[in-house]
N, C-alpha and C. Protein backbone atom coordinates (compact mmCIF):
# COMPACT_ATOMS: atom_id res chain seq x y z
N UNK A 1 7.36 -5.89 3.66
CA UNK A 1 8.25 -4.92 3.05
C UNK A 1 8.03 -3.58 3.72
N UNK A 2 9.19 -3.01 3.80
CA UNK A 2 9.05 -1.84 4.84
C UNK A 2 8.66 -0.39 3.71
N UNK A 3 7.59 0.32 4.19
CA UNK A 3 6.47 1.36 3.90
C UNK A 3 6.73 1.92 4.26
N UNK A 4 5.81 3.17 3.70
CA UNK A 4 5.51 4.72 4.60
C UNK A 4 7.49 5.44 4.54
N UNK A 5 7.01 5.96 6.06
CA UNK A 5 8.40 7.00 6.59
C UNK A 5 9.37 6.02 6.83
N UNK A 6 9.36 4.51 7.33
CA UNK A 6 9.90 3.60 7.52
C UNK A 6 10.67 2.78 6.23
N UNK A 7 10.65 3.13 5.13
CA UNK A 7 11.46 2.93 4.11
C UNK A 7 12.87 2.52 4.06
N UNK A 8 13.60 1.49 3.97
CA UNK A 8 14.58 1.50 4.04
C UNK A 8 14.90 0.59 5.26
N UNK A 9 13.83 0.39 6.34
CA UNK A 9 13.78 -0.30 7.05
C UNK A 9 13.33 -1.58 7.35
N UNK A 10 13.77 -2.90 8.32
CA UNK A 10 13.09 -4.12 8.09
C UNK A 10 13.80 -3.96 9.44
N UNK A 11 12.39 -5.56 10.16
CA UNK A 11 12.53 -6.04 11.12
C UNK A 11 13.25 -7.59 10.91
N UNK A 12 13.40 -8.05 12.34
CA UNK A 12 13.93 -9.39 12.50
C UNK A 12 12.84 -10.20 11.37
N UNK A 13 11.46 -9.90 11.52
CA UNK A 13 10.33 -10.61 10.89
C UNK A 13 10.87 -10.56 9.75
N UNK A 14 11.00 -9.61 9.33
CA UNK A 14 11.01 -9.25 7.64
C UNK A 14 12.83 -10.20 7.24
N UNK A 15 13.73 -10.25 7.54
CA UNK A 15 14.73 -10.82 7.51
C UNK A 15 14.54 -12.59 7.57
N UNK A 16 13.65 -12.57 8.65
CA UNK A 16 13.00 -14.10 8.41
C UNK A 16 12.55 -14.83 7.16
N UNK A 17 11.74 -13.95 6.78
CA UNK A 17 11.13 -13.95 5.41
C UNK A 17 11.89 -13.93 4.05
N UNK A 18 12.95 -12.88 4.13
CA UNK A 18 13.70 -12.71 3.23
C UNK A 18 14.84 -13.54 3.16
N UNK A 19 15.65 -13.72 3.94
CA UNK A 19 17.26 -14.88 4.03
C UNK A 19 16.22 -16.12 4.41
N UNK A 20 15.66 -16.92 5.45
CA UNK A 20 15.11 -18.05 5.86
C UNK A 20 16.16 -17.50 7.39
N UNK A 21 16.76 -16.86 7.33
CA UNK A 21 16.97 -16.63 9.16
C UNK A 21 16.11 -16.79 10.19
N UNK A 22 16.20 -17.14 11.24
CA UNK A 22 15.63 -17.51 12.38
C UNK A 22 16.07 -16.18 13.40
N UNK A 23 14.97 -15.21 14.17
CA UNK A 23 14.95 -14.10 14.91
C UNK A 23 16.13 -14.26 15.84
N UNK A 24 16.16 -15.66 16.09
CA UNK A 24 17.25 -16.49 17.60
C UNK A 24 18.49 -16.08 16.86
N UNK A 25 19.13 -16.28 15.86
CA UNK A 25 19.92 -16.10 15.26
C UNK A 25 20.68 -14.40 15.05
N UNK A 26 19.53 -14.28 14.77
CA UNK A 26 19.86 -12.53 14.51
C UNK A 26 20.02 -11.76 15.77
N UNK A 27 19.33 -12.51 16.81
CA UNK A 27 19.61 -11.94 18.39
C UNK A 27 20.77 -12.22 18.75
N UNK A 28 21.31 -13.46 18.59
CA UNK A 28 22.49 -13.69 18.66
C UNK A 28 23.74 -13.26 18.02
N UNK A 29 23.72 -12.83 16.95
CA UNK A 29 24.65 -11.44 16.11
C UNK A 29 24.59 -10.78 16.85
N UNK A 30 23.19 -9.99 17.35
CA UNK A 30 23.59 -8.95 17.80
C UNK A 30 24.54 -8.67 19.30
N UNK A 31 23.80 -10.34 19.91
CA UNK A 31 24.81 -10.10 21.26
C UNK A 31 26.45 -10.27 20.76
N UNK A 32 26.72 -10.81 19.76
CA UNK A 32 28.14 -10.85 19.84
C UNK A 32 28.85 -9.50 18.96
N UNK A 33 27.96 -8.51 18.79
CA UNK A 33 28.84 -7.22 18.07
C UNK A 33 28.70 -7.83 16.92
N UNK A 34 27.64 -8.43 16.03
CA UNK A 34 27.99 -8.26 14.35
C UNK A 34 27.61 -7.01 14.11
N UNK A 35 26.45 -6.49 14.75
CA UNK A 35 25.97 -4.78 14.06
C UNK A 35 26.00 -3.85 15.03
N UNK A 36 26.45 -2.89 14.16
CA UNK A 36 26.72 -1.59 15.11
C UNK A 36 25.08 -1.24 15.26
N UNK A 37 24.97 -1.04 17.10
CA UNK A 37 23.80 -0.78 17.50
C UNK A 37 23.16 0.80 17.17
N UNK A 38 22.17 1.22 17.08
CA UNK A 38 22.03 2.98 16.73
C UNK A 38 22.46 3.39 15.23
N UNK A 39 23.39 2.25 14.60
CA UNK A 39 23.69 2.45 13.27
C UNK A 39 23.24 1.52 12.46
N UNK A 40 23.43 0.35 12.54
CA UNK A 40 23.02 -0.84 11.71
C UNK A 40 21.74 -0.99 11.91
N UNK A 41 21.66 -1.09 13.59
CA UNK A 41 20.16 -1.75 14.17
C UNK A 41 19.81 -0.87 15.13
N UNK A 42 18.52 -1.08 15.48
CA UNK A 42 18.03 -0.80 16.50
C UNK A 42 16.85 -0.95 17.04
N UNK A 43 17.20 -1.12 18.65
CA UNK A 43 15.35 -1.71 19.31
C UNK A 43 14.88 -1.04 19.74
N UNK A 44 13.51 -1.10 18.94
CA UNK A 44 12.21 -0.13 19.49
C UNK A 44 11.21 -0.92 19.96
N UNK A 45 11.32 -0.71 20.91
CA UNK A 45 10.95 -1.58 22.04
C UNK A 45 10.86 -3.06 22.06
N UNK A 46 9.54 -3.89 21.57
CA UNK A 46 10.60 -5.32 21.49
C UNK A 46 11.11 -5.70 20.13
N UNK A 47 10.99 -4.29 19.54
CA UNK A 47 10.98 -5.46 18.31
C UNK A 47 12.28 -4.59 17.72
N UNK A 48 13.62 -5.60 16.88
CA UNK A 48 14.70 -4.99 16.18
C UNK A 48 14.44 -4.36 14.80
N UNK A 49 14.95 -3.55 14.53
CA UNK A 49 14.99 -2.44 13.53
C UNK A 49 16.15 -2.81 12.65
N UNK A 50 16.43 -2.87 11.24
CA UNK A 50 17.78 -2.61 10.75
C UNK A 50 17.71 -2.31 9.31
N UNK A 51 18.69 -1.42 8.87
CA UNK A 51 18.52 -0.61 7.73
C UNK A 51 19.31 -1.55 6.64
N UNK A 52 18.53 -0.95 5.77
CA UNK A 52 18.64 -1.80 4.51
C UNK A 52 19.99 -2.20 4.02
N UNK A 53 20.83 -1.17 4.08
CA UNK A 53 22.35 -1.60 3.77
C UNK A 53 23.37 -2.35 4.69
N UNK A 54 22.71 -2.28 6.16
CA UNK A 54 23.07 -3.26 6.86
C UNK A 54 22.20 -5.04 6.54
N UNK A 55 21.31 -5.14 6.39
CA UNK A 55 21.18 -5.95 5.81
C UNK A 55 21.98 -6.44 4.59
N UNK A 56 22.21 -5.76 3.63
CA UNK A 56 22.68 -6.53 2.24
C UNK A 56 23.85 -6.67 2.64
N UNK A 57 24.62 -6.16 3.57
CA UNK A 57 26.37 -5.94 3.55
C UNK A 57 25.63 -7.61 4.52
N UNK A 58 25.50 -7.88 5.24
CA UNK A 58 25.41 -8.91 6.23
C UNK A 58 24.98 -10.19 5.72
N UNK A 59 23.93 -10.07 4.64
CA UNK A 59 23.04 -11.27 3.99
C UNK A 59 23.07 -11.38 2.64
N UNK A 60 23.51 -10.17 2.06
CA UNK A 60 23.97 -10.63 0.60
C UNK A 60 22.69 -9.59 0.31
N UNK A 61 22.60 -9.38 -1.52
CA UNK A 61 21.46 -8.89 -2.07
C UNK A 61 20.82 -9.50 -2.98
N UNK A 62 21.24 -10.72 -3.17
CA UNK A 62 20.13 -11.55 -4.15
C UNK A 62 19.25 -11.98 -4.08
N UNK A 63 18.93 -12.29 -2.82
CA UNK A 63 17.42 -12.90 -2.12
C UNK A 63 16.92 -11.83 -1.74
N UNK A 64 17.44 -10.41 -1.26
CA UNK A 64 16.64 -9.39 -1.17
C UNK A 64 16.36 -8.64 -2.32
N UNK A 65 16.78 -8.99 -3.76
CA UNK A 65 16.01 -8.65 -5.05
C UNK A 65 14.93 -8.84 -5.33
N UNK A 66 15.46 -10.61 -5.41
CA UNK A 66 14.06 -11.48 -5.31
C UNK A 66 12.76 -11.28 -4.45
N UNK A 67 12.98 -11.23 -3.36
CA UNK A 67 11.69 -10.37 -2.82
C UNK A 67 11.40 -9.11 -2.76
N UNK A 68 12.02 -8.04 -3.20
CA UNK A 68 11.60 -7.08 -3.48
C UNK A 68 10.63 -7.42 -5.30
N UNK A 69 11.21 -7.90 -6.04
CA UNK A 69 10.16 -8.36 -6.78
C UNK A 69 9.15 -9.07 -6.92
N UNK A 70 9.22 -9.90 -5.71
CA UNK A 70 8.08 -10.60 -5.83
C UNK A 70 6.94 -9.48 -4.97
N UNK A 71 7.37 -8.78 -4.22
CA UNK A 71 6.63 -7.81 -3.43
C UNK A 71 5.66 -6.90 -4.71
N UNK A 72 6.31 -6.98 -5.64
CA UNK A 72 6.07 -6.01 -6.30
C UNK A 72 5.32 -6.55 -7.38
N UNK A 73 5.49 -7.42 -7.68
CA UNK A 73 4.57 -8.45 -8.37
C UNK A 73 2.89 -8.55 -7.42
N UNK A 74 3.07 -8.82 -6.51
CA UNK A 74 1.86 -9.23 -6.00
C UNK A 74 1.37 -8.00 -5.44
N UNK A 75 2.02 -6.68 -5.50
CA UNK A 75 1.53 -5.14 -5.27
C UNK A 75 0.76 -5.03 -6.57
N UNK A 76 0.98 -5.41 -7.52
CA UNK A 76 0.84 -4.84 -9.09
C UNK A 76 -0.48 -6.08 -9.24
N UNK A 77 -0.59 -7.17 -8.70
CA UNK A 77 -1.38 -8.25 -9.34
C UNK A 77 -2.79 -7.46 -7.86
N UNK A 78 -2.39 -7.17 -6.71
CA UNK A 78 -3.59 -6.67 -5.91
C UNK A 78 -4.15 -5.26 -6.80
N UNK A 79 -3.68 -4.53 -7.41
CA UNK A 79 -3.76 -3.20 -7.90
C UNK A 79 -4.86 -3.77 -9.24
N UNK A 80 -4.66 -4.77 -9.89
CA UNK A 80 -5.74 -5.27 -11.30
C UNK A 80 -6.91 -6.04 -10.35
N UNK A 81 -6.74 -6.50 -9.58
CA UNK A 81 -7.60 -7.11 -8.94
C UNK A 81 -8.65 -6.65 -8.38
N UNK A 82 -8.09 -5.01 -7.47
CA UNK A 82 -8.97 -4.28 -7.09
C UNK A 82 -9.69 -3.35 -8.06
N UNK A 83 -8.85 -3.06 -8.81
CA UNK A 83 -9.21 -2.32 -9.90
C UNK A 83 -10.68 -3.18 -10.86
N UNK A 84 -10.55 -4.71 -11.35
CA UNK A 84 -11.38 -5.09 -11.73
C UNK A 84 -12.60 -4.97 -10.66
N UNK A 85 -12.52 -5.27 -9.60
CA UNK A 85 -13.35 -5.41 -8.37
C UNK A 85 -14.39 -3.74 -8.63
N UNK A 86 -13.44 -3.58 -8.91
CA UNK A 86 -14.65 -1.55 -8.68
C UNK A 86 -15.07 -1.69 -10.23
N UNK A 87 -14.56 -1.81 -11.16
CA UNK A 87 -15.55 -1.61 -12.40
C UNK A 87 -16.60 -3.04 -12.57
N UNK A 88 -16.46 -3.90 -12.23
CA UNK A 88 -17.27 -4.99 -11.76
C UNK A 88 -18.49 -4.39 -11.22
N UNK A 89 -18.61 -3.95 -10.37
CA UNK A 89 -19.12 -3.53 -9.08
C UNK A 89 -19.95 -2.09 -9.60
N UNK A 90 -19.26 -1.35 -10.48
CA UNK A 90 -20.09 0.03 -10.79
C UNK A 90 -20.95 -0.58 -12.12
N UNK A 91 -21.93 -0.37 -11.53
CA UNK A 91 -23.41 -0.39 -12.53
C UNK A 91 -24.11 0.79 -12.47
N UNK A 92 -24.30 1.95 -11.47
CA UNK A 92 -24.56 3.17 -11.81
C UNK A 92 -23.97 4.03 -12.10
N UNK A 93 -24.46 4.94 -13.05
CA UNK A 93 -23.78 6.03 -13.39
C UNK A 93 -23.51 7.18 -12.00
N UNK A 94 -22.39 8.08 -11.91
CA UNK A 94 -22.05 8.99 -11.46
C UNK A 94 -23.61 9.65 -10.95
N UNK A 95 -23.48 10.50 -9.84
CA UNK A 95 -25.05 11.80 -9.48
C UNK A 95 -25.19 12.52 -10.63
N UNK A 96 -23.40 12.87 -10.89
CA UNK A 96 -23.66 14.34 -11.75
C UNK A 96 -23.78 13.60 -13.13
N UNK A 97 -23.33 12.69 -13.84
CA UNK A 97 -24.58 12.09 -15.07
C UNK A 97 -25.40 12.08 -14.91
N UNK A 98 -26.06 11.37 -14.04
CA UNK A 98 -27.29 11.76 -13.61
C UNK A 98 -28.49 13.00 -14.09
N UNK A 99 -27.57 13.85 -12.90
CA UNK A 99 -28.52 15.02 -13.24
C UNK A 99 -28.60 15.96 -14.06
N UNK A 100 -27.02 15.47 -14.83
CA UNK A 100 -26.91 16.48 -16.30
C UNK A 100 -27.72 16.05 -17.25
N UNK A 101 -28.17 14.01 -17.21
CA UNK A 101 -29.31 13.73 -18.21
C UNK A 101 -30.97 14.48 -17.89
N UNK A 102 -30.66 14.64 -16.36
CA UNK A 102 -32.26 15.16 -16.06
C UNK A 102 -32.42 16.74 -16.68
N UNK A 103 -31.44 17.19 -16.57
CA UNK A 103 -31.29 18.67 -16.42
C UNK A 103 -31.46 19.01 -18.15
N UNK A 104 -30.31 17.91 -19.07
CA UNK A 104 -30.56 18.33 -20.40
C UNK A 104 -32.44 17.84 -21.05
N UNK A 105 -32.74 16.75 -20.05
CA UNK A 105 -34.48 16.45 -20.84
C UNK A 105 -35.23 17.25 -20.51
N UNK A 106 -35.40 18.12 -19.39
CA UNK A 106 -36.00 18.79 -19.11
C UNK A 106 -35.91 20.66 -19.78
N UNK A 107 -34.23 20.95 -20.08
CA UNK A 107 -34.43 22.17 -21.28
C UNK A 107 -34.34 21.39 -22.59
N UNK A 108 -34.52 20.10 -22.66
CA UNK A 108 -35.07 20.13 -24.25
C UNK A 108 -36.22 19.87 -24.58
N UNK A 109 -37.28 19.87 -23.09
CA UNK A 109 -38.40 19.78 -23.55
C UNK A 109 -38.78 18.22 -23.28
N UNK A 110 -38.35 17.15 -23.14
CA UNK A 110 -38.56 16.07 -23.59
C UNK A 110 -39.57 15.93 -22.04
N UNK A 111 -39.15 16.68 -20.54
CA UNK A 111 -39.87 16.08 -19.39
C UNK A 111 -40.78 17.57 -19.31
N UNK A 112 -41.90 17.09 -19.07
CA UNK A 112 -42.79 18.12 -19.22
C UNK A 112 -43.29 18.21 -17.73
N UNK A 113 -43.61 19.56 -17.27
CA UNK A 113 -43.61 19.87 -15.99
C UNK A 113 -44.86 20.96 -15.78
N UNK A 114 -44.95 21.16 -14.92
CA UNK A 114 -45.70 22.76 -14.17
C UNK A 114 -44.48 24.59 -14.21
N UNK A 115 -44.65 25.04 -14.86
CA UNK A 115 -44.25 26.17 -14.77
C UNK A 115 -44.64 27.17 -13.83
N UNK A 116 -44.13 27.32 -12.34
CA UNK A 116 -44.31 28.20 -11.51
C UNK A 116 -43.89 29.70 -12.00
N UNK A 117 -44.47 30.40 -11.61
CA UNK A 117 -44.58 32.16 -12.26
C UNK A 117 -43.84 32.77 -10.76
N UNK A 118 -44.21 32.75 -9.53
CA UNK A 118 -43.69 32.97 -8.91
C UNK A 118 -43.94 31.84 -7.57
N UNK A 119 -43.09 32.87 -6.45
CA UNK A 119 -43.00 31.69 -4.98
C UNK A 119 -43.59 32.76 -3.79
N UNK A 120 -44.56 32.17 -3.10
CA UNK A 120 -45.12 32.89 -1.76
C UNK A 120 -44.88 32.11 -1.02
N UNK A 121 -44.69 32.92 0.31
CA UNK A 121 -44.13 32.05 1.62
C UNK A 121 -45.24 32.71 2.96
């Protein structure tokens, strides 16, 4: 699924995936004028480019629903997954708990220490 600044965009790959089209196929549209080149599509370097509304006008939008939800399904099922993965995984507390428990036992008295009066160097 096309990301980032590239939004809106899909390759031959991604069209594969989405209709069951074959790349041979879509090369072949393009040699016969199905898409306007620079508008519909375009190649950056080997690989074809084409914007989203050229897609749906060409392939329909029901199978590109469908995988946009399923994209989004398995975005949302990696997001609990990782998410369990890190609280799993955290068994220590934070530094600064930490040192706010050291910091409060020590002005309440509880860690008993040496009281320096002053410092020579």
């Amino acid at each position: 699924m096309a990301i980032g600044s590239f939004k809106g965009l899909y390759t031959f790959l991604d069209i594969e995936e989405i209709y069951g089209i074959d790349a041979s196929c879509l090369r072949k549209k393009v040699a016969r004028g199905k898409f306007v080149i620079d508008e519909d599509i375009k190649k950056i370097g080997t690989t074809w480019i084409i914007t989203e509304q050229a897609m749906i006008k060409n392939f329909g939008i029901l199978k590109f629903e469908e995988y946009k939800d399923k994209k989004l399904k398995e975005k949302s099922q990696m997001k609990k997954i990782n998410s369990k993965k890190f609280n799993k995984n955290k068994k220590v507390d934070s530094m600064n708990e930490k040192e706010e428990k050291v910091n409060d036992s020590w002005s309440s008295g509880v860690v008993k220490g040496l009281e320096l009066k002053s410092f020579s160097f």
